[in-house]
N, C-alpha and C. Protein backbone atom coordinates (compact mmCIF):
# COMPACT_ATOMS: atom_id res chain seq x y z
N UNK A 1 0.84 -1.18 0.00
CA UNK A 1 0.00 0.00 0.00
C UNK A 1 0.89 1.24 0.00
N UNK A 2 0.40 2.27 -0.65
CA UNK A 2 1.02 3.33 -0.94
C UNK A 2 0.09 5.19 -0.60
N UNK A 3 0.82 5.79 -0.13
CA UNK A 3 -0.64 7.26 -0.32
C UNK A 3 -1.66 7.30 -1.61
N UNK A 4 -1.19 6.81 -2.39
CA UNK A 4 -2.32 6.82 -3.20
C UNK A 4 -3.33 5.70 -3.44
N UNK A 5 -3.57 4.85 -2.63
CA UNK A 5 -3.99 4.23 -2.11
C UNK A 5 -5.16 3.96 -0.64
N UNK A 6 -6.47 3.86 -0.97
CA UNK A 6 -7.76 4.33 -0.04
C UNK A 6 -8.36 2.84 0.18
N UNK A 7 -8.55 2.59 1.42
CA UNK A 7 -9.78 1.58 1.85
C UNK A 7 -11.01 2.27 2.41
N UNK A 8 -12.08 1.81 2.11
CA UNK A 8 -13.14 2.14 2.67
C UNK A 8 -13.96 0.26 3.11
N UNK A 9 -14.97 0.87 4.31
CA UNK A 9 -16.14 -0.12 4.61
C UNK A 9 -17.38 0.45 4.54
N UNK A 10 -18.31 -0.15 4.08
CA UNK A 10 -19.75 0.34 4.08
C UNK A 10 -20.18 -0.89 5.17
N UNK A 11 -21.38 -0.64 5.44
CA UNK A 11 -22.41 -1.41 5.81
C UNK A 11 -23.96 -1.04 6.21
N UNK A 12 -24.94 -2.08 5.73
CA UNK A 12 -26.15 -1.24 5.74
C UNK A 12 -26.88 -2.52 6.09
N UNK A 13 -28.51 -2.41 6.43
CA UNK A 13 -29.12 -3.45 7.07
C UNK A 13 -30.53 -3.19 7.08
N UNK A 14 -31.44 -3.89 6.50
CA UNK A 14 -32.66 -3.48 6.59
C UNK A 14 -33.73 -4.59 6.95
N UNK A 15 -34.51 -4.75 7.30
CA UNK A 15 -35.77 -5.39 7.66
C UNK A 15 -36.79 -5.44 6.33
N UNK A 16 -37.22 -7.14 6.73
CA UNK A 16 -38.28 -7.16 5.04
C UNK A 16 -39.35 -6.71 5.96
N UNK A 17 -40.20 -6.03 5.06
CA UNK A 17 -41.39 -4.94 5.09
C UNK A 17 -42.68 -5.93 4.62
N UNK A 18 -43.24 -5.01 4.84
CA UNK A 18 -45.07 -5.45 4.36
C UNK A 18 -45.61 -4.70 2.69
N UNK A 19 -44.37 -4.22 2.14
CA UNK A 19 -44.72 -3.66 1.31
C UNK A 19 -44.41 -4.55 -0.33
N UNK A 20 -45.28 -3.98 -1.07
CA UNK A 20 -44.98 -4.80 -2.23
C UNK A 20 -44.40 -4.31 -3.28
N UNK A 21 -42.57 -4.16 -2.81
CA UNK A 21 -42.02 -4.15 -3.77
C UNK A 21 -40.88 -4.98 -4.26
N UNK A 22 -40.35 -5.13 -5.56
CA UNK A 22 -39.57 -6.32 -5.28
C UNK A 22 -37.87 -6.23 -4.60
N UNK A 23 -37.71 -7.03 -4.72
CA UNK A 23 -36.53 -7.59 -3.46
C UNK A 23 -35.12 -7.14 -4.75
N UNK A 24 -34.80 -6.43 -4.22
CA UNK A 24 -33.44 -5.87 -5.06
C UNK A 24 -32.20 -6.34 -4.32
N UNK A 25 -30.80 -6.88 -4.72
CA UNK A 25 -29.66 -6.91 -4.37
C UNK A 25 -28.37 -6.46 -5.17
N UNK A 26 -27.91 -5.70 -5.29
CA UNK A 26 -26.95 -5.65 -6.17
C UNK A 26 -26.75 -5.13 -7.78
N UNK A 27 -28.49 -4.80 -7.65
CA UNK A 27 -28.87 -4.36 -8.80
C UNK A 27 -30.14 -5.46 -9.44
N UNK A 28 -29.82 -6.83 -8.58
CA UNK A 28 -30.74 -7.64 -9.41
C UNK A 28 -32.08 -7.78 -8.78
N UNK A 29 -32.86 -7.93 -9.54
CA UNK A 29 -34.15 -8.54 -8.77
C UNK A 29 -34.59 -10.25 -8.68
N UNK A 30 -34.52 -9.78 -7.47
CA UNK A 30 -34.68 -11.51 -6.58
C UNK A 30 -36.12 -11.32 -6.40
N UNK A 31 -36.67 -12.36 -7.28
CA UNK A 31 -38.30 -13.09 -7.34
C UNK A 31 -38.27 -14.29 -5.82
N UNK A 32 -39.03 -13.39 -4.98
CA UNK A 32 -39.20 -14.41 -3.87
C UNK A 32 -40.05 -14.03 -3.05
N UNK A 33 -40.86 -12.96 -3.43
CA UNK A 33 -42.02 -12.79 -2.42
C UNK A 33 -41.47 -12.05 -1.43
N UNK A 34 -40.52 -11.54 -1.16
CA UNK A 34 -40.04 -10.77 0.18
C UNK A 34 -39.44 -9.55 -0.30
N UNK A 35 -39.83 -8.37 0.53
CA UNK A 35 -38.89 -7.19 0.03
C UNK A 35 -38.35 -6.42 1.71
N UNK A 36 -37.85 -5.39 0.98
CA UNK A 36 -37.34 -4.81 1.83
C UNK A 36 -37.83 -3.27 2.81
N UNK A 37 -37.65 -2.94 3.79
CA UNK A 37 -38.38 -1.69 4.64
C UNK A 37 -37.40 -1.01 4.32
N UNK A 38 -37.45 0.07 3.07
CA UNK A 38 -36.49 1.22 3.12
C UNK A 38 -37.22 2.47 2.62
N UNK A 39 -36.65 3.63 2.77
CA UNK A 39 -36.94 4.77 2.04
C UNK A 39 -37.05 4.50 0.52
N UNK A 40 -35.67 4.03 0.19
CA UNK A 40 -35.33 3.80 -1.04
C UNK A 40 -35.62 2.37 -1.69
N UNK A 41 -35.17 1.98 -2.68
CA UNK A 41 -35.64 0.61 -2.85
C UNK A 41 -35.08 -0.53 -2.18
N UNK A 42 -34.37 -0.10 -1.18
CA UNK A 42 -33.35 -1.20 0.24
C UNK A 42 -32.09 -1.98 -0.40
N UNK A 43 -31.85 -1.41 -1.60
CA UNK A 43 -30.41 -2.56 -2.16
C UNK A 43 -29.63 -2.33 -0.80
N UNK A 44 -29.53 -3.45 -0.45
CA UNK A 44 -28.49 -3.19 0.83
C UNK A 44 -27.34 -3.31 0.21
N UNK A 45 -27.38 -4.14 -0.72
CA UNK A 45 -25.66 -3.96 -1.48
C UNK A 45 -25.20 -3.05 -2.07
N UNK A 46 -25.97 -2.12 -2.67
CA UNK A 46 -25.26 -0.99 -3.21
C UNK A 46 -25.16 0.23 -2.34
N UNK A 47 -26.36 -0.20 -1.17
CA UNK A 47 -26.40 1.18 0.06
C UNK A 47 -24.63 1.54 0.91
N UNK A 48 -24.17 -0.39 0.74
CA UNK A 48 -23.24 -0.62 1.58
C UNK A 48 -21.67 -0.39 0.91
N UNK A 49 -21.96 -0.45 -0.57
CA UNK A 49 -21.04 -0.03 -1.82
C UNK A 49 -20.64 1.29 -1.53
N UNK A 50 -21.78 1.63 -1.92
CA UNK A 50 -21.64 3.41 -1.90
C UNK A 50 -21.06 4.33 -0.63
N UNK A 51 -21.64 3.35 0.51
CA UNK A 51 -20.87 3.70 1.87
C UNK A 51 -19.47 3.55 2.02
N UNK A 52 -18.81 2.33 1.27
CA UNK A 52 -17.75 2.29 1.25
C UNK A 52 -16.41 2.91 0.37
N UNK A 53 -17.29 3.27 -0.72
CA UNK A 53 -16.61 4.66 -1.75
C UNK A 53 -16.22 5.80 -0.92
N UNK A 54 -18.00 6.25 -0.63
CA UNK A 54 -17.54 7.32 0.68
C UNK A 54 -16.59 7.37 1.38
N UNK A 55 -16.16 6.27 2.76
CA UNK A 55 -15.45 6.10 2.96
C UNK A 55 -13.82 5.87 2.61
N UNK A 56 -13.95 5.15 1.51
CA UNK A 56 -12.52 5.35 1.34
C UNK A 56 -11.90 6.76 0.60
N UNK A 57 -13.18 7.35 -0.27
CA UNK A 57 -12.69 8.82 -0.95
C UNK A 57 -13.07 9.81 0.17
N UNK A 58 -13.37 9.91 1.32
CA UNK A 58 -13.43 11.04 1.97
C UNK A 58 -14.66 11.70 2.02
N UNK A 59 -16.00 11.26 1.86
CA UNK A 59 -17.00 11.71 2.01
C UNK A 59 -18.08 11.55 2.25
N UNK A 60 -17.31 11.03 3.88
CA UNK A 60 -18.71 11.28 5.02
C UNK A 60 -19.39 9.81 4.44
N UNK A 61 -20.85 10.04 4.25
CA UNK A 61 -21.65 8.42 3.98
C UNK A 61 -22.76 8.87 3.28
N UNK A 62 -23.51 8.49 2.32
CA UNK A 62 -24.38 8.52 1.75
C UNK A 62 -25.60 9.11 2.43
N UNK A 63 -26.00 9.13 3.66
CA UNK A 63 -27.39 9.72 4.27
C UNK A 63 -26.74 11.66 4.51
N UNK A 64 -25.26 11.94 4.31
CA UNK A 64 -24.82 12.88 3.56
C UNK A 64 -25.70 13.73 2.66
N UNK A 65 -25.79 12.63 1.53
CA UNK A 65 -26.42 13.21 -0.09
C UNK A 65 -27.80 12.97 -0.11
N UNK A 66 -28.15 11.49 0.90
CA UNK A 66 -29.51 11.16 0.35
C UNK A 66 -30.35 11.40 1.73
N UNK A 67 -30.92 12.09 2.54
CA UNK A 67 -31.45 12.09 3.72
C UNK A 67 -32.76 11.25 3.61
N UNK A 68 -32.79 10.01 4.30
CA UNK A 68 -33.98 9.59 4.57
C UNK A 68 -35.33 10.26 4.81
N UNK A 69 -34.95 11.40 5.71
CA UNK A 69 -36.44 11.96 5.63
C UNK A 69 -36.54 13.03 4.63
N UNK A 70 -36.12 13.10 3.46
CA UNK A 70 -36.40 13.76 1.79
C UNK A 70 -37.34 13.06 1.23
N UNK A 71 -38.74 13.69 0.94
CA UNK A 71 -39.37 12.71 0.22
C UNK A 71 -39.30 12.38 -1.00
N UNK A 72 -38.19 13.13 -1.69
CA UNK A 72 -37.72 13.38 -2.85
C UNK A 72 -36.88 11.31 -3.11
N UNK A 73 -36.66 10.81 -2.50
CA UNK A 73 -35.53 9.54 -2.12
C UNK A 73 -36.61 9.03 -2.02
N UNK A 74 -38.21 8.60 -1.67
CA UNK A 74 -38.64 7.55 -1.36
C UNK A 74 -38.78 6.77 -2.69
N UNK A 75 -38.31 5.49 -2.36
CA UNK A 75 -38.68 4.62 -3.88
C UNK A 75 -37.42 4.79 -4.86
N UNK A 76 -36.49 5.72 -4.33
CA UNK A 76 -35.47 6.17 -4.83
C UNK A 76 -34.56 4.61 -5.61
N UNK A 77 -34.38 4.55 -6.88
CA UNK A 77 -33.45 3.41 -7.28
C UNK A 77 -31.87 3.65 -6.77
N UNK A 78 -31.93 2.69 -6.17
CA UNK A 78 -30.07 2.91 -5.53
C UNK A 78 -29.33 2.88 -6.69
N UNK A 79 -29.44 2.55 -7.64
CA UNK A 79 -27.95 2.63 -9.09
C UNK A 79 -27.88 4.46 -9.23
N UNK A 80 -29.20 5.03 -8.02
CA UNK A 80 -28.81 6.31 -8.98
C UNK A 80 -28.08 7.22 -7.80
N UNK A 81 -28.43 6.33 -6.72
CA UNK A 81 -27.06 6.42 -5.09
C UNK A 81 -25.81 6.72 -5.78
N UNK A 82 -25.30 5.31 -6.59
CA UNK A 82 -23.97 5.22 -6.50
C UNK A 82 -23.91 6.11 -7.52
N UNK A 83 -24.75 6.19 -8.58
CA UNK A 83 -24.04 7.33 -9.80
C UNK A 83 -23.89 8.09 -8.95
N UNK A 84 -24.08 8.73 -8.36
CA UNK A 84 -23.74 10.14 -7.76
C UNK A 84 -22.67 9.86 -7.17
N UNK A 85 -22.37 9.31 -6.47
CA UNK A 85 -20.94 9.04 -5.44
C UNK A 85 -20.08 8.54 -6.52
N UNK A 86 -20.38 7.87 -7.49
CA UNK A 86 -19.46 7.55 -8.66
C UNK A 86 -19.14 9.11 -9.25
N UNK A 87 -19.83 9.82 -9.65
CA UNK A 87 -19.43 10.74 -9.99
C UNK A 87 -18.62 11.97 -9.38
N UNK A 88 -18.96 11.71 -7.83
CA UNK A 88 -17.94 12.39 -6.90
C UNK A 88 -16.52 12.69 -7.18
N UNK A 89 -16.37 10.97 -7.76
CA UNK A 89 -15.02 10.65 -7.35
C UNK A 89 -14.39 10.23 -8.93
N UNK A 90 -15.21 10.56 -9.95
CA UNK A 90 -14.46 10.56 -11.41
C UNK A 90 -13.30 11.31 -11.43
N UNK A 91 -12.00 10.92 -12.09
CA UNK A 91 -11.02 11.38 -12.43
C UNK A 91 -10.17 11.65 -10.97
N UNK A 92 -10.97 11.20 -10.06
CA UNK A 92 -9.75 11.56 -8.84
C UNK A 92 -9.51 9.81 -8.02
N UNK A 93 -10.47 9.19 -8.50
CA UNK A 93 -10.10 8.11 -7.80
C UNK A 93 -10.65 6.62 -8.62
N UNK A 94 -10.04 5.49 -8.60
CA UNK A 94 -10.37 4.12 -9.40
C UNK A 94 -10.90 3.26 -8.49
N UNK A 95 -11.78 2.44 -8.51
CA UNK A 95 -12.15 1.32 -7.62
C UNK A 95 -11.27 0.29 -8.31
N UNK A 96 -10.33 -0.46 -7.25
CA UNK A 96 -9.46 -1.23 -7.82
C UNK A 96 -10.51 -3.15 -7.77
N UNK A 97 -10.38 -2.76 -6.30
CA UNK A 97 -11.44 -3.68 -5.44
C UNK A 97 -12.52 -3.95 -4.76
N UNK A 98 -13.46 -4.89 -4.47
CA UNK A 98 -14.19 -4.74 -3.75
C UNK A 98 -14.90 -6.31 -3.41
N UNK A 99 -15.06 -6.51 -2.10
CA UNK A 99 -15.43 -7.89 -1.57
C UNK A 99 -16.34 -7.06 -0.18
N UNK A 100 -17.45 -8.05 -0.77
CA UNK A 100 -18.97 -7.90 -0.73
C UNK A 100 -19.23 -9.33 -0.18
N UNK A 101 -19.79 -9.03 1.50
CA UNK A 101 -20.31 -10.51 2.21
C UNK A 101 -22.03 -9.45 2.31
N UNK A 102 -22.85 -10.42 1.98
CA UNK A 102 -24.36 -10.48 2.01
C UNK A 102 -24.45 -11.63 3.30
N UNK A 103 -25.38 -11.07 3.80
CA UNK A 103 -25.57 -11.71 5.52
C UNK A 103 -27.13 -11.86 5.65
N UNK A 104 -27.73 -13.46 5.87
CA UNK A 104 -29.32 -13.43 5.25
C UNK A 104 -29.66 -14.89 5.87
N UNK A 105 -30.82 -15.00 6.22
CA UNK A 105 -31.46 -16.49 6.66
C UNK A 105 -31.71 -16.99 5.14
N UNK A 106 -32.84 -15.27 4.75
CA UNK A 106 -33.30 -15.65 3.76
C UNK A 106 -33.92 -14.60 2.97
N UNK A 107 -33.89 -14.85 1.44
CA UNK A 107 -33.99 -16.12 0.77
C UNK A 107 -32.78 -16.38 0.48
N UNK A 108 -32.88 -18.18 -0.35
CA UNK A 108 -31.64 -18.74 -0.48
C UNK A 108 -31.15 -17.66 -1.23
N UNK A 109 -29.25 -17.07 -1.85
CA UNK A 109 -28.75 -16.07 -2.32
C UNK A 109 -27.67 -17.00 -3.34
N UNK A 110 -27.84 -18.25 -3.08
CA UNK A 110 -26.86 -18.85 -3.57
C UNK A 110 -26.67 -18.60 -5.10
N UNK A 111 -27.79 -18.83 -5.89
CA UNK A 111 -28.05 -19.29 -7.49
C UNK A 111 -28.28 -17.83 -8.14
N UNK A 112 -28.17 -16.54 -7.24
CA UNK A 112 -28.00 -15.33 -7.77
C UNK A 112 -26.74 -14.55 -7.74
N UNK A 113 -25.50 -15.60 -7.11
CA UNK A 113 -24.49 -14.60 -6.69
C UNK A 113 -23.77 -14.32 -8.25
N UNK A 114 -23.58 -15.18 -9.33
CA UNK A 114 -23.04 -14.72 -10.88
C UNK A 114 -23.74 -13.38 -10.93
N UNK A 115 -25.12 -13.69 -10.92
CA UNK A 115 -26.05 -12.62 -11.60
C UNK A 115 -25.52 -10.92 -10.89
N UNK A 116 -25.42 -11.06 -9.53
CA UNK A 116 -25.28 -9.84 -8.71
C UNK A 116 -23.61 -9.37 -8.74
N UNK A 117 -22.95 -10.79 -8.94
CA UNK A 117 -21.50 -10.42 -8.99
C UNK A 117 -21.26 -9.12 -10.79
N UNK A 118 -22.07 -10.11 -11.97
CA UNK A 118 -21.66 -9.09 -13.04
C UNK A 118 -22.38 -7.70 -13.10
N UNK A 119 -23.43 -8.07 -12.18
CA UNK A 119 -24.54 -6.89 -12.14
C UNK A 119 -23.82 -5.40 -11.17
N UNK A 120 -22.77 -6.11 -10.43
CA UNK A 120 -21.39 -4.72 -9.69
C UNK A 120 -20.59 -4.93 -10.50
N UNK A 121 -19.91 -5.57 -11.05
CA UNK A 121 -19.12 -5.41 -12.25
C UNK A 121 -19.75 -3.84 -13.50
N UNK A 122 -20.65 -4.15 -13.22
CA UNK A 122 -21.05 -3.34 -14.61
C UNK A 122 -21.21 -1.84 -13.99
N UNK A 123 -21.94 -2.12 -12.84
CA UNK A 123 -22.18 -1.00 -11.90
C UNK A 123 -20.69 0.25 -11.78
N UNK A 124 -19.95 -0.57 -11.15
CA UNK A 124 -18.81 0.35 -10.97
C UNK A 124 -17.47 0.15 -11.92
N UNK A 125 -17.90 -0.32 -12.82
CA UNK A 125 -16.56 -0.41 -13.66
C UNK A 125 -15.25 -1.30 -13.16
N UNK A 126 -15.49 -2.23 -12.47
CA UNK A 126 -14.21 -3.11 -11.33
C UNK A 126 -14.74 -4.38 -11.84
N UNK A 127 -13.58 -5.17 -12.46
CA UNK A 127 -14.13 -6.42 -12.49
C UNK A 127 -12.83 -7.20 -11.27
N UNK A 128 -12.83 -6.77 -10.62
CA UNK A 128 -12.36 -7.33 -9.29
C UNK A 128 -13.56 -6.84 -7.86
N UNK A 129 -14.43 -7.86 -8.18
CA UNK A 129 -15.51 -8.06 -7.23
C UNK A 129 -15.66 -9.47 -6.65
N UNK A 130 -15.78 -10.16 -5.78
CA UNK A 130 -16.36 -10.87 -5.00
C UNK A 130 -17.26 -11.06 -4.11
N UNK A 131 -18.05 -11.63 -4.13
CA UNK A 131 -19.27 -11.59 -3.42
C UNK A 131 -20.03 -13.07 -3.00
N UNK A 132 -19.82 -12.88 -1.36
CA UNK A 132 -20.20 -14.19 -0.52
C UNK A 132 -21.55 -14.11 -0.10
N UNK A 133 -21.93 -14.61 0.43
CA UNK A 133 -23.33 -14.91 1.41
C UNK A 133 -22.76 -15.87 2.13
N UNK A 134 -23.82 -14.81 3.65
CA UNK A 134 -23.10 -15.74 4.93
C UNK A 134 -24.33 -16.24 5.66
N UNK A 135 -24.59 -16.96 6.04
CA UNK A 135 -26.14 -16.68 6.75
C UNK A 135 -25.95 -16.41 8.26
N UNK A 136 -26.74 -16.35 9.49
CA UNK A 136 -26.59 -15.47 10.68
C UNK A 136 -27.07 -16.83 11.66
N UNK A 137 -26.58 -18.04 10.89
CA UNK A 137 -26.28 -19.63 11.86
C UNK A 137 -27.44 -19.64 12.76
N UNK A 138 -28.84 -18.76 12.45
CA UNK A 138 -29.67 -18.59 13.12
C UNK A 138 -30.16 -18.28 14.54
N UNK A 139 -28.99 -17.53 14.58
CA UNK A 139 -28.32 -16.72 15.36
C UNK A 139 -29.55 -15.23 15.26
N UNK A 140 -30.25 -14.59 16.49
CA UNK A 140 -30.73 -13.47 16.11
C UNK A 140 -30.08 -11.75 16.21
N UNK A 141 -28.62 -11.83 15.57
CA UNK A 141 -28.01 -11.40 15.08
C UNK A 141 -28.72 -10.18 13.71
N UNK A 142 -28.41 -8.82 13.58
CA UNK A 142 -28.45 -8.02 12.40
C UNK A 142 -30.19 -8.70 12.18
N UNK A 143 -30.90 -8.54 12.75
CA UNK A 143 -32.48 -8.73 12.57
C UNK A 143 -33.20 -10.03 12.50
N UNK A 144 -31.91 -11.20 12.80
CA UNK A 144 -32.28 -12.54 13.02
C UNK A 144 -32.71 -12.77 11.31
N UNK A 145 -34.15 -13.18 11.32
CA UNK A 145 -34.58 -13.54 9.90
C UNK A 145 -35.02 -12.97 9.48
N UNK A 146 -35.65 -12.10 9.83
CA UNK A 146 -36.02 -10.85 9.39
C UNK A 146 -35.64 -9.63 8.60
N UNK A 147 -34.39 -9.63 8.38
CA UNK A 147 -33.78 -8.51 7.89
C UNK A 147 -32.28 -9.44 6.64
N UNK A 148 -31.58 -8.41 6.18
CA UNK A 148 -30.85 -8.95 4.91
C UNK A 148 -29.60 -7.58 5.48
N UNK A 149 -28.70 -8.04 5.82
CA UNK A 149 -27.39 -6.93 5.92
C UNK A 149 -25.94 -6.86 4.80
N UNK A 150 -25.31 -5.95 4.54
CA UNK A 150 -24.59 -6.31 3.80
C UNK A 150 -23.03 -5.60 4.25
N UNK A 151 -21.73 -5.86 4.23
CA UNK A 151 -20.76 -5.60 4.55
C UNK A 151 -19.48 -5.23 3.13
N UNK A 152 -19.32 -4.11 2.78
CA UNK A 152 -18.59 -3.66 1.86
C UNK A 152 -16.66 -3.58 2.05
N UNK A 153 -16.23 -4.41 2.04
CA UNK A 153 -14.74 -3.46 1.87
C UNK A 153 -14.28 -3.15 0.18
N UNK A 154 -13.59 -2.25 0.45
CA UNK A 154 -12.99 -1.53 -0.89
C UNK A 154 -12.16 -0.97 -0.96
N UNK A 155 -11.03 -1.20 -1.90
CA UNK A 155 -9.98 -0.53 -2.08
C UNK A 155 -10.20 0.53 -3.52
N UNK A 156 -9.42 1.53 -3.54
CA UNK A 156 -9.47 2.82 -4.49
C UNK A 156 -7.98 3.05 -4.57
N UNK A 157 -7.58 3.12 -5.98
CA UNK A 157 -6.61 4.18 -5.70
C UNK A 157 -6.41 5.60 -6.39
N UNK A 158 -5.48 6.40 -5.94
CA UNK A 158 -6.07 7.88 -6.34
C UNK A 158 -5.55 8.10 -8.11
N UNK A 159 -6.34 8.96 -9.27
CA UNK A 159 -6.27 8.72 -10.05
C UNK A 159 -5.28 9.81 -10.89
């Protein structure tokens, strides 16, 4: 590692809701009958992305730019979170890396992780992404079963 060289962590966590919208991760939509309680459309993976850009470029965290209580953000599509924080940081900084653990009872996440892995690939221009699912050993941990959390690290370096 060198000064030009930035880590950041995001992390974000939400509770499935009573509402009927669909279940977003990463950009993809997961058909499963369950969604998420957010302002926005609850990608916890890109909430936790974008947190971690922040973080590693120096700016603060996303409820920063997007204030939950704006009613302007409700329903808000998170790809248009990160454009903005992507655009923060054009020409001053590269996402080199990024490893992405999804933390969930449920639903299963297994048979979507290709789909969500190229779906951040495309997102941020990094095809050095990884992306796990862990489940919470049913453990009532980050909302027990109830909820879907996600944990971002990321490396940047300056451009």
């Amino acid at each position: 590692m060198n000064n030009n060289t930035r880590i950041g962590l995001g992390f974000d966590v939400h509770r499935f809701g009573k509402a009927k919208k669909p279940l977003i991760l990463a950009g993809v939509h997961i058909l499963c009958g369950l969604s998420l309680d957010a302002v926005s459309d609850g990608d916890v993976v890109l909430h936790a992305a974008a947190d971690a850009v922040c973080g590693a470029c120096g700016l603060g965290d996303i409820g920063d730019f997007f204030s939950p209580s704006d009613k302007k953000n409700l329903n808000l599509d998170s790809k248009q979170i990160v454009n903005f924080i992507l655009n923060k940081i054009k020409n001053k900084f590269a996402i080199i890396n990024m490893d992405i653990t999804i933390i969930a009872e449920k639903p299963r996440l297994i048979k979507h992780k290709p789909a969500m892995a190229k779906s951040l690939e495309n997102i941020f221009s990094c095809k050095n992404i990884n992306v796990k699912i862990k489940s919470k050993e049913g453990l009532n941990i980050l909302g027990g079963v109830n909820s879907i959390a996600c944990i971002v690290n990321i490396l940047v370096e300056r451009g």
